[in-house]
C-alpha atoms as a PDB file:
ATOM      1  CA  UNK A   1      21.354  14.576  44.497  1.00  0.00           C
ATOM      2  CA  UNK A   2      18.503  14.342  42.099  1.00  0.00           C
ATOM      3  CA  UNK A   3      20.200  16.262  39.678  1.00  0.00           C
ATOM      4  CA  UNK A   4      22.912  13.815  39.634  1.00  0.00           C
ATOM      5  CA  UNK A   5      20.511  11.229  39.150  1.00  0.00           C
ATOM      6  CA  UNK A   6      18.899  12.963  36.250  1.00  0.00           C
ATOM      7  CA  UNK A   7      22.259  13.248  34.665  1.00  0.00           C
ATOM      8  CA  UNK A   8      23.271  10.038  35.017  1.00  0.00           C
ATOM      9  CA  UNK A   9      19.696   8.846  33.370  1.00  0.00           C
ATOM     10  CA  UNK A  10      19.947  11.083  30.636  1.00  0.00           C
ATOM     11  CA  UNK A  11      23.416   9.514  29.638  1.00  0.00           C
ATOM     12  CA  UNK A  12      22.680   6.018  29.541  1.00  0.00           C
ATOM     13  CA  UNK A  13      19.355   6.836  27.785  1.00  0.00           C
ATOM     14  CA  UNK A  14      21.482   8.733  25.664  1.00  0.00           C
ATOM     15  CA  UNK A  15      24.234   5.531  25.150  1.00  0.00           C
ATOM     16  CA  UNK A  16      21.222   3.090  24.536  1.00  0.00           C
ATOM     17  CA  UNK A  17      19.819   5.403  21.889  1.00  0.00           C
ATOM     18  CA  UNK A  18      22.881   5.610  19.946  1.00  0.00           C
ATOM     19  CA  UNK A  19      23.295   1.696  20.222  1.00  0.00           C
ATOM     20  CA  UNK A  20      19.854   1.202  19.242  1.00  0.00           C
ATOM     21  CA  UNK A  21      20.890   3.518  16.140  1.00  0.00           C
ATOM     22  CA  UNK A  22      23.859   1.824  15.211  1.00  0.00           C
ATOM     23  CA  UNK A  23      22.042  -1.589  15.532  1.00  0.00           C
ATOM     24  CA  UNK A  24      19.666   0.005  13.168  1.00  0.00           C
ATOM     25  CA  UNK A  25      21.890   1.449  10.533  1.00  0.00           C
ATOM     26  CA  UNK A  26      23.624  -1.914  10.597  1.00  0.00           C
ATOM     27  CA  UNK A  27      20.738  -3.654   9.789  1.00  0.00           C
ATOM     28  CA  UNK A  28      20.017  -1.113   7.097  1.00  0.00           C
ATOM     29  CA  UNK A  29      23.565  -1.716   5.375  1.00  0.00           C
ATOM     30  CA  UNK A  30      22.631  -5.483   5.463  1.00  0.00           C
ATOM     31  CA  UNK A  31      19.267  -5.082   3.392  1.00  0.00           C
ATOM     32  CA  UNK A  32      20.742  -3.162   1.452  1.00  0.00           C
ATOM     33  CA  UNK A  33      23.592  -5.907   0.333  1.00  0.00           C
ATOM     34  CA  UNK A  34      21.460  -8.265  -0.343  1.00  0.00           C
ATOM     35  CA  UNK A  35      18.689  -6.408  -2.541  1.00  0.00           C
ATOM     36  CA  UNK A  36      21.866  -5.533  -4.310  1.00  0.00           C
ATOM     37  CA  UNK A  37      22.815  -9.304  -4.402  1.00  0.00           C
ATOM     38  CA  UNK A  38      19.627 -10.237  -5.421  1.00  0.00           C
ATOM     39  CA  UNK A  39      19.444  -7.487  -8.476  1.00  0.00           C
ATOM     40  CA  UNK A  40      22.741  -8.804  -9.338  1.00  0.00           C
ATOM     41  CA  UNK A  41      21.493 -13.041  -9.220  1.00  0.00           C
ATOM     42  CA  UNK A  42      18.467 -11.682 -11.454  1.00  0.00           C
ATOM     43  CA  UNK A  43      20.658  -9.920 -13.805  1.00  0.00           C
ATOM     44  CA  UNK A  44      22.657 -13.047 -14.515  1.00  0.00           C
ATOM     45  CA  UNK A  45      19.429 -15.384 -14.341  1.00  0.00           C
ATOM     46  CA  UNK A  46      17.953 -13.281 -16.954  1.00  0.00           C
ATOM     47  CA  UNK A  47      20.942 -13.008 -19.354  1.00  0.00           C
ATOM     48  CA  UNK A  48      21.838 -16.596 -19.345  1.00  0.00           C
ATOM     49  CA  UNK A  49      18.104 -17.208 -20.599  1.00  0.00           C
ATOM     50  CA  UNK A  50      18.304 -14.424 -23.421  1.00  0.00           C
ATOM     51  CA  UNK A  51      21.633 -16.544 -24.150  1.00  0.00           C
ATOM     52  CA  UNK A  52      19.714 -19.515 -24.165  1.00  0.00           C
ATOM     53  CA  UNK A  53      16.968 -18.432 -26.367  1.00  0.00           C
ATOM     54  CA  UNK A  54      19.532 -17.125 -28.582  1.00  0.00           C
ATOM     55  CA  UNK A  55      21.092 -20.222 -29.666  1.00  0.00           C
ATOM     56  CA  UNK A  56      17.650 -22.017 -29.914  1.00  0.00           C
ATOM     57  CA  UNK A  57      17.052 -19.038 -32.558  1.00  0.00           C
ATOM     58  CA  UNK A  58      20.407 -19.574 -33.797  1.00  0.00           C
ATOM     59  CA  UNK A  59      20.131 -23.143 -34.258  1.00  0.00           C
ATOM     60  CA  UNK A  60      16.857 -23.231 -36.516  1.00  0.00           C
ATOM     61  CA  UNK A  61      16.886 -24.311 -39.441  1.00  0.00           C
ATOM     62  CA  UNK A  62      14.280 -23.639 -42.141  1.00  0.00           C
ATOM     63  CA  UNK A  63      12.977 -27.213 -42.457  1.00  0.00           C
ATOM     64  CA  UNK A  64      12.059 -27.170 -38.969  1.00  0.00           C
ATOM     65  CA  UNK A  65      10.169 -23.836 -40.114  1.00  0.00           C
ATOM     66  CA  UNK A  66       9.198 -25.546 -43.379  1.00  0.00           C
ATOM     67  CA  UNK A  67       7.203 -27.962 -41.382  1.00  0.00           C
ATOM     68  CA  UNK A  68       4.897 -25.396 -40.173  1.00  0.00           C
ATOM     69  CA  UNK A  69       4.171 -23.667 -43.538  1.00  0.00           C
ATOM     70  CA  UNK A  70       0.416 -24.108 -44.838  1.00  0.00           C
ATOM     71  CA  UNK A  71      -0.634 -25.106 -41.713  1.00  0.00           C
ATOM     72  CA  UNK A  72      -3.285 -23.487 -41.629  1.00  0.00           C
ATOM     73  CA  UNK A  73      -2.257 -20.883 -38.851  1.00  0.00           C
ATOM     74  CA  UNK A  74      -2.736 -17.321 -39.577  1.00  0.00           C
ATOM     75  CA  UNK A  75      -0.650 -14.677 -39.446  1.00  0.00           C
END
């Protein structure tokens, strides 16, 4: 009788273990997505400034740099 008893334990402990794991490796998966999401929103944040910063580069002129020569300011 107590060895049935024992048995019986031992699977459910066993059955709430493995739920417990696959509640855990679920959880896992999900941190994992969105560190990957959020290495991907960086990514784009961070190119669309170098883009930005690009056409400000792009755009000047040398009389806007002009203005700035003998200044004073050393190099």
């Amino acid at each position: 009788m107590i060895r049935a008893l024992l048995s019986r334990f031992w699977g459910y402990l066993v059955a709430a273990g493995a739920f417990l794991a696959a509640i855990w490796a679920y959880g896992r998966s999900q941190k994992e997505e969105g560190r990957k999401e959020t290495y991907i929103e960086a990514k784009e944040r961070d190119h669309a400034k170098a883009d930005a910063i690009r056409d400000r580069v792009e755009r000047a002129d040398d009389d806007q740099l002009r203005e700035f020569d003998d200044a004073g300011y050393r190099d």
